[in-house]
Protein backbone atom coordinates (compact mmCIF):
# COMPACT_ATOMS: atom_id res chain seq x y z
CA UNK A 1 113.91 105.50 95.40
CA UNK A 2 112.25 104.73 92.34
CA UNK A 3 108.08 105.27 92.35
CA UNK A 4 106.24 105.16 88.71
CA UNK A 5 106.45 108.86 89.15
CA UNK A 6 109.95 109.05 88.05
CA UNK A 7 111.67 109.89 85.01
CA UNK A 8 112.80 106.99 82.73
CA UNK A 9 114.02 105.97 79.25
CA UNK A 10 112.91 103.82 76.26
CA UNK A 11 113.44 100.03 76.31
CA UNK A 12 114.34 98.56 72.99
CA UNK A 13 114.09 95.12 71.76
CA UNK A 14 116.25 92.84 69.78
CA UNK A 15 115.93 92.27 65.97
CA UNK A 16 116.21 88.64 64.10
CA UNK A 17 113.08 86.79 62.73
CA UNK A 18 113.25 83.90 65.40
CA UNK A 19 113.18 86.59 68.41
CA UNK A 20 110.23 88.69 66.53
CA UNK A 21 108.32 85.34 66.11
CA UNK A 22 108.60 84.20 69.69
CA UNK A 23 107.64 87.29 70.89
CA UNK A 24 104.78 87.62 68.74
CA UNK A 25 103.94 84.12 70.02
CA UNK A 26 104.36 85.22 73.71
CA UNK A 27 102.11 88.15 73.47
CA UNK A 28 99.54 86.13 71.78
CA UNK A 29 99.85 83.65 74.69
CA UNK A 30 99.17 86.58 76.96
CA UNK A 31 96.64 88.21 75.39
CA UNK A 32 94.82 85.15 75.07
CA UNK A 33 95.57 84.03 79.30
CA UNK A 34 94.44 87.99 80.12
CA UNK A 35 91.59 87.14 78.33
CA UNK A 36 90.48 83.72 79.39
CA UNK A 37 91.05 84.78 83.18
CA UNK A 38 88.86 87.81 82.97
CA UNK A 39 86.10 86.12 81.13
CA UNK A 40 85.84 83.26 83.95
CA UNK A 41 85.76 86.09 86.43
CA UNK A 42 82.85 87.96 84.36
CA UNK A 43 80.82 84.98 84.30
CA UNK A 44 81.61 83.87 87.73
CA UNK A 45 80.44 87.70 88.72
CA UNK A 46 77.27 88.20 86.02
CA UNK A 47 76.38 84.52 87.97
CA UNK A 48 76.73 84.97 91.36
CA UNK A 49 77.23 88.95 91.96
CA UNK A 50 76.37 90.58 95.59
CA UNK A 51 73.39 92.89 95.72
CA UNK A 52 74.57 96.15 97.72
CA UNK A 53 76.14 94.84 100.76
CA UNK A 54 75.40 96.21 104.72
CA UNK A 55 78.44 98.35 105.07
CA UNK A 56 77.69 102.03 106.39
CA UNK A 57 78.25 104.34 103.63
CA UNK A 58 78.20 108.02 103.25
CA UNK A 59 77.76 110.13 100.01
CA UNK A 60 80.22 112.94 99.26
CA UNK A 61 80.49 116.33 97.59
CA UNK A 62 82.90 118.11 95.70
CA UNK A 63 85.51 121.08 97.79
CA UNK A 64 86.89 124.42 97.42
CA UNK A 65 89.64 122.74 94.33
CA UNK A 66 87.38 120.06 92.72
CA UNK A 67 86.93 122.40 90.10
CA UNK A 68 90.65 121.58 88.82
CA UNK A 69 90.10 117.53 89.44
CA UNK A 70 89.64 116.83 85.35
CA UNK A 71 90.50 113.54 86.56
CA UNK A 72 87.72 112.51 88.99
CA UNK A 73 84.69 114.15 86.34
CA UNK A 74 86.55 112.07 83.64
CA UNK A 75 85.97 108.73 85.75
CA UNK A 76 82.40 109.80 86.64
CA UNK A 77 83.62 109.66 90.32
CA UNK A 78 81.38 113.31 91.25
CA UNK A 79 78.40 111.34 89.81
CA UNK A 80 79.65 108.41 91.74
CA UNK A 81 79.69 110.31 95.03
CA UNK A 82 75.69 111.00 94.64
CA UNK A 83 75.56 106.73 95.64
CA UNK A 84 78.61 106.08 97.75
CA UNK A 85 81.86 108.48 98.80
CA UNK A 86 82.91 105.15 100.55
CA UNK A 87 82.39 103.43 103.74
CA UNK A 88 85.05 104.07 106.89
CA UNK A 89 84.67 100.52 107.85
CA UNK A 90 86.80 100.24 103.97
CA UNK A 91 90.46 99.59 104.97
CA UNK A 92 93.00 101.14 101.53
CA UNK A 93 96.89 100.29 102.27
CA UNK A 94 99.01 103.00 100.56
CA UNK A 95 102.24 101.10 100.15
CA UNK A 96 104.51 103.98 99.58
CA UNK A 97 107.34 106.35 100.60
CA UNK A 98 104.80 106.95 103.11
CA UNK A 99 101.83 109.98 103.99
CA UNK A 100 102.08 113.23 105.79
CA UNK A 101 100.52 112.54 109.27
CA UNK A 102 99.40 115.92 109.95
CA UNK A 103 97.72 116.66 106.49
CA UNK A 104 94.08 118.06 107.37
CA UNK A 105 92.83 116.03 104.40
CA UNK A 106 93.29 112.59 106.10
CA UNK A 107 92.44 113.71 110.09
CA UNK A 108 90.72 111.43 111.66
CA UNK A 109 91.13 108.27 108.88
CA UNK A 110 94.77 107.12 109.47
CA UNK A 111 95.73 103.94 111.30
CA UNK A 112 98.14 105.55 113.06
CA UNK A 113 98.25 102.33 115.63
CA UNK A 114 98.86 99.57 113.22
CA UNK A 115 100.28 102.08 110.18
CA UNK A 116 104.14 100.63 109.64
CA UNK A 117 107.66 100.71 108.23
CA UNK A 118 109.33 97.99 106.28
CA UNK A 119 112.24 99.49 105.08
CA UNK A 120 114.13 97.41 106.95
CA UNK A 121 112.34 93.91 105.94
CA UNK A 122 110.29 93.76 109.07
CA UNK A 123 106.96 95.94 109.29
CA UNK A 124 107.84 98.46 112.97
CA UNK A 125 105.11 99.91 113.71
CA UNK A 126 104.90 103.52 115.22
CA UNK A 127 102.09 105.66 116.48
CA UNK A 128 103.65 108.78 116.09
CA UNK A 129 104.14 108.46 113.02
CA UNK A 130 107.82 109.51 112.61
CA UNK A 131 108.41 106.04 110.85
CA UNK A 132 106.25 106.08 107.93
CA UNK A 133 106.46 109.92 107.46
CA UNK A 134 106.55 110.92 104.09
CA UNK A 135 110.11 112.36 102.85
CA UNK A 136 109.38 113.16 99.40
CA UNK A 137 105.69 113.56 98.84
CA UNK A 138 104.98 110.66 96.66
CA UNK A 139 103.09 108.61 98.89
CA UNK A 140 100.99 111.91 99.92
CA UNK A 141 100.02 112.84 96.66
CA UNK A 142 99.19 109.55 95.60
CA UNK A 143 96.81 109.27 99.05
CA UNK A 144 95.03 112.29 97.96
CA UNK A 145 93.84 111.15 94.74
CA UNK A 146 92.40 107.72 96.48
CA UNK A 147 91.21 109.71 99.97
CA UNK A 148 91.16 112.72 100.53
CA UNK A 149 88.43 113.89 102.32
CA UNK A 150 84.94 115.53 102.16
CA UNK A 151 85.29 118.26 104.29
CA UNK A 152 84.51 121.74 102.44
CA UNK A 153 88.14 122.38 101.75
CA UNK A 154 91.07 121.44 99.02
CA UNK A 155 89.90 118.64 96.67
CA UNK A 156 87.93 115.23 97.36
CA UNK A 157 89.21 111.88 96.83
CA UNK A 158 87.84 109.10 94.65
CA UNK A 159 86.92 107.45 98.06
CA UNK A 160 86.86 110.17 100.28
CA UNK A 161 85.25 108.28 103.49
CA UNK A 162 87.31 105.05 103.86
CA UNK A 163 90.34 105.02 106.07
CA UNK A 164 93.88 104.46 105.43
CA UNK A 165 96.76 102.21 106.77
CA UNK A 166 100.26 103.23 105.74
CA UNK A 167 102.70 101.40 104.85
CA UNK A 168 106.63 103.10 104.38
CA UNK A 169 108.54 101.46 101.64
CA UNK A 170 111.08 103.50 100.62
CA UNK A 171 113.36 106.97 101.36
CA UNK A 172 114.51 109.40 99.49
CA UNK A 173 117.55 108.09 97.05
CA UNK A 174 117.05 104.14 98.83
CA UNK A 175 115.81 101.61 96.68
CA UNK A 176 112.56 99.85 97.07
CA UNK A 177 114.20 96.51 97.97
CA UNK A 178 112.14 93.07 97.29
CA UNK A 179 112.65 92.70 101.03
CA UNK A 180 110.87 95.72 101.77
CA UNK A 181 108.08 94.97 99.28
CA UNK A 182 107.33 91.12 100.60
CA UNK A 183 107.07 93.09 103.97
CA UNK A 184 104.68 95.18 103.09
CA UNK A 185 102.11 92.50 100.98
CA UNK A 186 102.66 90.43 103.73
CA UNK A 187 102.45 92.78 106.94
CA UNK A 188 99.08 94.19 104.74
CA UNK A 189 97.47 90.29 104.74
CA UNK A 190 97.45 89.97 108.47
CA UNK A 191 95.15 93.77 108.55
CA UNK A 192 92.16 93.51 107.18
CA UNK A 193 92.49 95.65 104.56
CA UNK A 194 90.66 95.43 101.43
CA UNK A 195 92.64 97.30 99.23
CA UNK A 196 96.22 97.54 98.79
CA UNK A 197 97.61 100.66 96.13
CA UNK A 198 101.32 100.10 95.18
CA UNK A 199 102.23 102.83 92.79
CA UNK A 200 105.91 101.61 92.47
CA UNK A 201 108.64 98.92 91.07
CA UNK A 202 110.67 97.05 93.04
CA UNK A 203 114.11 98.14 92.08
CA UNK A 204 117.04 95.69 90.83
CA UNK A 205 119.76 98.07 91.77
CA UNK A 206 121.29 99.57 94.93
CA UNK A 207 119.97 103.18 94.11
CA UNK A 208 116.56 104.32 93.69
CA UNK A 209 117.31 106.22 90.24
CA UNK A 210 114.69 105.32 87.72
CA UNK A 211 115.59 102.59 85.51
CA UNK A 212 114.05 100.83 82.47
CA UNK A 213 115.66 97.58 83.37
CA UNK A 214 114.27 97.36 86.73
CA UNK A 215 113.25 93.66 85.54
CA UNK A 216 114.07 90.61 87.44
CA UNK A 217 114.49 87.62 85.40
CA UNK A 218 113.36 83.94 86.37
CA UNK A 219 116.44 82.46 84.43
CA UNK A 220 118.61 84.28 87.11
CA UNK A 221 119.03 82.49 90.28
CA UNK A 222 119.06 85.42 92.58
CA UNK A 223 116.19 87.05 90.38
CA UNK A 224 114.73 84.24 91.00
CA UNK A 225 114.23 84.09 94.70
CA UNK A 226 113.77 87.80 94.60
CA UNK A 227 110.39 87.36 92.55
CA UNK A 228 109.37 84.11 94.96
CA UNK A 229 109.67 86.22 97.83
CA UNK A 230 107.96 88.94 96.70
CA UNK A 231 105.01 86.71 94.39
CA UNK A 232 104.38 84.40 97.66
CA UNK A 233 103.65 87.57 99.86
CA UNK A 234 101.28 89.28 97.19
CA UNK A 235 99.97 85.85 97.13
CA UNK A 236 99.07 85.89 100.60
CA UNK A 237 97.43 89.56 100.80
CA UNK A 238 95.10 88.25 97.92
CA UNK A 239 94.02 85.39 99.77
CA UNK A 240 93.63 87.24 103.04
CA UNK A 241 90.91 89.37 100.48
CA UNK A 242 93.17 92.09 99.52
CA UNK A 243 92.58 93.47 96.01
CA UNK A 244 96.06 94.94 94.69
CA UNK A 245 96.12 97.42 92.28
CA UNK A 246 99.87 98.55 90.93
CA UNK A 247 101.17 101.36 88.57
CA UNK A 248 103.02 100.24 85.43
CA UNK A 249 105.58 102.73 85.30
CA UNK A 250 106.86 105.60 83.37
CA UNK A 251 109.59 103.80 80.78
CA UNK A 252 107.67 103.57 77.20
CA UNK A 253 108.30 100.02 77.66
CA UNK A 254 106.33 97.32 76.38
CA UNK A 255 106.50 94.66 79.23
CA UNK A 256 105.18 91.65 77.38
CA UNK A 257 107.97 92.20 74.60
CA UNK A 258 111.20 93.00 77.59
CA UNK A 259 114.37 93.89 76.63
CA UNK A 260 116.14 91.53 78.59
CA UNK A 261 114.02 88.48 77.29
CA UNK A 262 110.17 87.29 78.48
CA UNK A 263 111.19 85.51 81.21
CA UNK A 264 111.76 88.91 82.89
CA UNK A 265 109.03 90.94 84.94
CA UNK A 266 108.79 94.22 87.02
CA UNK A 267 107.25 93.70 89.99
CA UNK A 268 104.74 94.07 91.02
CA UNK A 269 102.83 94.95 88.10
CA UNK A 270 103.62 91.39 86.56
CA UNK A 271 103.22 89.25 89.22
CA UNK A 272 99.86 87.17 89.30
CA UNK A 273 96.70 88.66 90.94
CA UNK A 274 97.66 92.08 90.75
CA UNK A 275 95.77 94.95 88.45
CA UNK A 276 98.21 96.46 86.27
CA UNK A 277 97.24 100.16 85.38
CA UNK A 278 98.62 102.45 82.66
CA UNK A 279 98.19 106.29 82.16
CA UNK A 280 95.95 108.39 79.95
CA UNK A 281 95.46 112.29 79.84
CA UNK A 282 92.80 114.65 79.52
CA UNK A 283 91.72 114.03 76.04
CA UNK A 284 91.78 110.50 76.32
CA UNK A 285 94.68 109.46 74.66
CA UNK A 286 98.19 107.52 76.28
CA UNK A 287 99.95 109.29 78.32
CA UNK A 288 103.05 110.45 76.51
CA UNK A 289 104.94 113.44 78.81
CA UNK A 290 108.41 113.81 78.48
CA UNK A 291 109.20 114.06 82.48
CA UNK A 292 108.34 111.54 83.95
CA UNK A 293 107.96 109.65 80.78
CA UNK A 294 105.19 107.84 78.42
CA UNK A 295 103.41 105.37 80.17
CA UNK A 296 104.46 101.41 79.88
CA UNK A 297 102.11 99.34 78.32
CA UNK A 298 102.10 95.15 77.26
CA UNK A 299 99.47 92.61 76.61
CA UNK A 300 98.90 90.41 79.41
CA UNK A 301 100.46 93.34 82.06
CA UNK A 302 97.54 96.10 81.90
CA UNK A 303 94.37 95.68 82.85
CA UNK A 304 92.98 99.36 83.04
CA UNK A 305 93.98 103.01 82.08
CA UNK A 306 93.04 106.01 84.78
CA UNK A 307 94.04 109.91 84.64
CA UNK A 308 97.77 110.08 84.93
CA UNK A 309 97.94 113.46 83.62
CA UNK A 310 99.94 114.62 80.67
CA UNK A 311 101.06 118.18 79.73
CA UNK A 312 100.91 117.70 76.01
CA UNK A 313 97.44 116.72 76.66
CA UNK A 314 96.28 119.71 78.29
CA UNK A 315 98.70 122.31 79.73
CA UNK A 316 101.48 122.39 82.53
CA UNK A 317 98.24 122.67 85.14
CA UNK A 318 95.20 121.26 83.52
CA UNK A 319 96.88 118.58 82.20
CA UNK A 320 98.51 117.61 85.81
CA UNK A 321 96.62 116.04 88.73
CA UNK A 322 96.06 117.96 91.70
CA UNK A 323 96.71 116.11 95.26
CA UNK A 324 97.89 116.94 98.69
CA UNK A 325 100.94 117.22 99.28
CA UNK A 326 103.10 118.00 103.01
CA UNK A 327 103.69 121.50 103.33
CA UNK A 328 107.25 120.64 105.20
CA UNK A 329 108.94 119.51 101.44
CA UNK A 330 109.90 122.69 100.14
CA UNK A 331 109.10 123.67 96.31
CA UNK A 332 112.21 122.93 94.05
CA UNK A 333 112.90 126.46 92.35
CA UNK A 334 111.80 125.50 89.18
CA UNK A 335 108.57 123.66 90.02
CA UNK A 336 104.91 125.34 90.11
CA UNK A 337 104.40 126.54 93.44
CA UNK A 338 101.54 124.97 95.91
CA UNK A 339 98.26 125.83 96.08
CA UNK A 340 97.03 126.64 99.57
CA UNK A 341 93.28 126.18 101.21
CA UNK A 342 92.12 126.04 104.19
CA UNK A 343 95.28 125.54 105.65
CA UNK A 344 96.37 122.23 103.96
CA UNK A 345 99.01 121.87 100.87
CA UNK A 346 98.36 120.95 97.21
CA UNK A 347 100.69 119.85 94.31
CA UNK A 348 100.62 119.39 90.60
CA UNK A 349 102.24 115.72 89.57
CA UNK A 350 101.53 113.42 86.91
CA UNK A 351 102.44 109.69 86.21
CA UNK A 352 101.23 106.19 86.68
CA UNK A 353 101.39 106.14 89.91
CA UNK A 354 98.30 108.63 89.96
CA UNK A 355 96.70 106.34 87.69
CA UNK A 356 96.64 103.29 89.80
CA UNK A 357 95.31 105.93 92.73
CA UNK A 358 92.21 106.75 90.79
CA UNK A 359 91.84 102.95 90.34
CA UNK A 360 92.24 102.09 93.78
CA UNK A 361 89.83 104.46 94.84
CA UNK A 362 86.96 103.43 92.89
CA UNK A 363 88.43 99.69 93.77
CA UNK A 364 87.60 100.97 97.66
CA UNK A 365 84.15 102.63 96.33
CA UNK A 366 83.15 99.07 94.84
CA UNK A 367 84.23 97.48 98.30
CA UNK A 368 81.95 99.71 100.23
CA UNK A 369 78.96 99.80 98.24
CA UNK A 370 78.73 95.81 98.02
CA UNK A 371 80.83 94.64 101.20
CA UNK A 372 79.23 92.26 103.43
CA UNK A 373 79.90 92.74 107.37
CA UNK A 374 78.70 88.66 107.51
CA UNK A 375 81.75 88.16 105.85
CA UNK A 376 84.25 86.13 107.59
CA UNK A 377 86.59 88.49 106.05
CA UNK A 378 85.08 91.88 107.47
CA UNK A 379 83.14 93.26 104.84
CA UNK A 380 85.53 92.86 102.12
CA UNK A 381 84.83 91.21 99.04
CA UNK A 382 86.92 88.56 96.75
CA UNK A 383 89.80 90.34 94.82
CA UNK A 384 88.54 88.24 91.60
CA UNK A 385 85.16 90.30 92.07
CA UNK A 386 86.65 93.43 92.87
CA UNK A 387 88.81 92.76 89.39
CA UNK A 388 85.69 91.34 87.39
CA UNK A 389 84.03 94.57 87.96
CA UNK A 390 86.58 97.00 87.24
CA UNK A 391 86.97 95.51 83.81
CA UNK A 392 83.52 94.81 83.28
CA UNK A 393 82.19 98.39 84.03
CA UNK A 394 85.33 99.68 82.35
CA UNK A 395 84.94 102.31 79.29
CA UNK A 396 86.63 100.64 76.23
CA UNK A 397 89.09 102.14 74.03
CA UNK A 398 90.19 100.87 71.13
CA UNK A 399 94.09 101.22 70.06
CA UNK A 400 94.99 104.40 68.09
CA UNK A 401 97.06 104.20 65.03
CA UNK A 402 99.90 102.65 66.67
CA UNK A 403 101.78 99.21 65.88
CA UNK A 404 102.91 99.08 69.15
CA UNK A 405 99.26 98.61 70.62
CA UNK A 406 98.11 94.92 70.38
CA UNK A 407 94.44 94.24 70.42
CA UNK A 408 91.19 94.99 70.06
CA UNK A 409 88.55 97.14 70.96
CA UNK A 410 87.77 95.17 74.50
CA UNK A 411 90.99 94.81 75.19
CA UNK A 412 94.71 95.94 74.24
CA UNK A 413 98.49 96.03 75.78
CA UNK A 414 97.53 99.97 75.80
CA UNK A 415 94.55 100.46 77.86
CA UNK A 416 93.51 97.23 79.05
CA UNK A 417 89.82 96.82 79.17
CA UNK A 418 89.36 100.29 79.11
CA UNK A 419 88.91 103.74 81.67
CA UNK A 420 87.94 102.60 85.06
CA UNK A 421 84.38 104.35 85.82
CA UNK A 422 83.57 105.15 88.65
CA UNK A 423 79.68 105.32 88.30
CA UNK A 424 79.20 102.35 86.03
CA UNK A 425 81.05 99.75 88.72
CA UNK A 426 78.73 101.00 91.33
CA UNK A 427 75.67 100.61 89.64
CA UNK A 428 76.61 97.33 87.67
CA UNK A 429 74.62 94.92 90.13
C-alpha cells in the first residue's frame, strides 16, 4: 500500500539537448494550459460568484491540543472558525486505507450506512464498519486534519462540523489498484458528496512499496486503459459536483519533466479536474524531510501548497502534524509515542497526504459557507468554483533560489498559486 505518506526516492531525467528542449517546451505548454484554465475560472467566479449560500452552519473553537496545530493558525483556519467550522449538511469522501469507526473525534458524523469498500473493484458497503476499518492509520490521520471535531477535547479539524463518508482503498502491503480507485470516484459520484480527499497514487506494481515510477504511460496499451478507467470515473464524480483534491506525493519528482517520458502521469494527481497539492513546513518553505521524502512538484500538476510538516523545518514534534489516530495500531518501538486526551488517540505524521487534508478541509469550509440547498445538486457548489477560489484566495509564494522551480510569483511547479487560506476563501465574496 502506497499513500503520499510513504517513503520514496529521487526521479532523474535524461540528458541530450533534443530531450532538454522538449521538455522545456512541455512545461511551458503546461504552465501556460494551468494558467489559461484558472484564469477562465477566476473570471467566470469574480462574474458570477454566490453570495453566502442557505446551508446551516456552525462556528467552531479550538480543543485541549490546538495549541500544537502550527498547521491550522498557518492557514488562518482558527480565524476561519469565527465565520464557519462547516455545515453537517457538507458531505467530505476520505478515499483512503480507511478511518477508525470508534474514534471519539468523528462520533456522530460518519456515514456508516452508505460508507464502503472497493478493494475488490466493487464499492460493499457495511454498517459495522469492519470493511472500511482502518489497518494502518493513514486514512485516520488524514480524517483528523480535514474533521475532527469541536468538542472540548484533542485537536479541531479544518472543517470540524461536516460529515464524512468513507471510502476503503487499500490494506496494509496491497496495492492501490486502478480498479479500486475507479471504484471509489465512481461509487463517490452516485453520493452526494461535495468533496472527495485522495491523499494517494494509484500504484503500477503488485506491492504497495513506495515507488517513484508509480507512472502509467499513455504510449503503453495496458497503461493506457488503466488511466481511461480511472480518468472516466474522476470524470464522473466532478460532474456529479464533486470537487477532488489529491496529494502529490513524497518522491522529489518533478512530474511535468517524468522520468519515463511526458506522456506518463501518476494518478490521480495528473488526471484532469483534480487539485494537485504539494507540501510546505512551518517556516514556509518546501517540504524537504528525509522520511517520507521531499515533496513532488511540476508545472501544470500543482495547484496549491498546505502544511505537510517537515522536521528540518521545525523539530521532530513541531515540525509534524498532529491528527487522530486508532488507538488499536500499536506504536512501532522507535516512533514518538501517542498523545492521549479525553480518551481518544493522537499521532505525529508528516507528508503530502496531510497537505491535501488541510486543503480539503477548507475546500468543505468554502462548500458550506456558499452552498445553495436550491441546488439541484444538494447544496454543493461547481468544482470549477470550489477550484477558482482556492487559487484565487490563495497566499502567493514566489520560487526560492532553485532551478528546479518554474515560474513566477502567481504561480510555479513548486507551490502552485500559493498557501490555501482558510480565512481569505471565506470572505472572498
Amino acid at each position: 500500500m502506497r499513500f503520499e505518506a510513504s517513503k520514496g526516492g529521487l526521479g532523474e531525467s535524461g540528458n541530450g539537448e533534443e530531450e532538454v528542449t522538449l521538455r522545456l517546451t512541455v512545461s511551458v505548454a503546461r504552465l501556460f494550459a494551468a494558467t489559461a484554465v484558472v484564469a477562465l475560472a477566476l473570471v467566470g467566479s469574480a462574474a458570477a460568484g454566490p453570495p453566502p449560500g442557505d446551508l446551516a452552519n456552525a462556528p467552531a473553537t479550538p480543543d485541549n491540543l490546538s495549541s500544537e496545530q502550527w498547521s491550522l493558525e498557518q492557514i488562518g483556519a482558527f480565524d476561519a472558525h469565527e465565520t464557519t467550522g462547516g455545515s453537517q449538511l457538507v458531505r467530505v469522501a476520505l478515499i483512503d486505507s480507511g478511518i477508525d469507526p470508534g474514534h471519539p473525534e468523528f462520533a456522530g458524523r460518519i456515514d456508516a450506512v452508505n460508507s464502503a469498500s472497493c478493494l475488490s473493484g466493487e464499492p460493499v458497503t457495511d454498517p459495522t464498519g469492519a470493511l472500511w476499518r482502518d489497518n494502518n492509520g493513514h486514512g485516520t490521520h488524514v480524517a483528523g486534519i480535514i474533521a475532527a471535531g469541536d468538542n472540548g477535547f484533542g485537536i479541531v479539524g479544518v472543517a470540524p462540523n461536516v460529515q464524512l463518508l468513507i471510502v476503503k482503498v487499500s490494506n496494509p502491503g496491497l496495492p492501490i489498484t486502478p480498479q479500486a480507485a475507479a471504484c471509489a470516484f465512481e461509487y463517490v459520484a452516485g453520493q452526494n458528496v461535495d468533496i472527495a480527499n485522495a491523499s494517494f497514487a494509484v500504484d503500477k506494481g503488485p506491492t504497495g512499496a513506495a515507488d517513484q515510477l508509480d507512472f502509467f504511460c499513455r504510449s503503453d496499451k495496458a497503461d493506457h486503459a488503466a488511466i481511461k478507467l480511472v480518468d472516466e470515473a474522476v470524470h464522473d464524480a466532478l460532474r456529479s459536483g464533486t470537487t477532488i483534491v489529491a496529494s502529490a506525493g513524497n518522491n522529489n519528482i518533478d512530474m511535468a519533466h517524468p522520468a519515463l517520458g511526458d506522456d506518463c502521469i501518476r494518478m490521480p494527481v495528473e488526471l484532469s479536474g483534480v487539485i494537485g497539492v504539494s507540501s510546505d513546513g512551518r517556516f514556509g518553505q518546501r517540504a524537504t524531510p528525509p522520511n517520507p521524502g521531499p515533496s513532488n512538484y511540476g508545472v501544470g500538476v500543482i495547484d496549491l501548497v498546505a502544511p505537510g510538516g517537515d522536521d528540518l523545518q521545525g523539530g521532530p514534534v513541531d515540525g509534524r502534524i498532529l491528527s487522530t489516530f486508532p488507538s488499536y495500531i500499536p506504536v512501532p518501538p522507535t516512533a514518538m509515542p501517542s498523545t492521549i486526551d479525553g480518551g481518544a488517540t493522537y499521532r505525529y505524521s508528516l507528508g503530502t497526504s496531510q497537505a491535501a487534508a488541510h486543503v480539503s478541509g477548507v475546500a468543505a469550509l468554502i462548500v458550506s459557507r456558499f452552498g445553495d440547498l436550491k441546488s439541484p445538486q444538494n447544496g454543493k457548489l461547481r468544482p470549477g468554483f470550489v477550484r477558482a477560489t482556492l487559487s484565487e484566495t490563495a497566499e502567493p509564494k514566489p520560487c526560492p533560489p532553485d532551478a528546479r522551480c518554474e515560474g513566477g510569483e502567481s504561480y510555479n511547479g513548486f507551490f502552485g498559486h500559493g498557501e490555501v487560506d482558510a480565512l481569505a476563501a471565506l470572505l472572498d465574496n
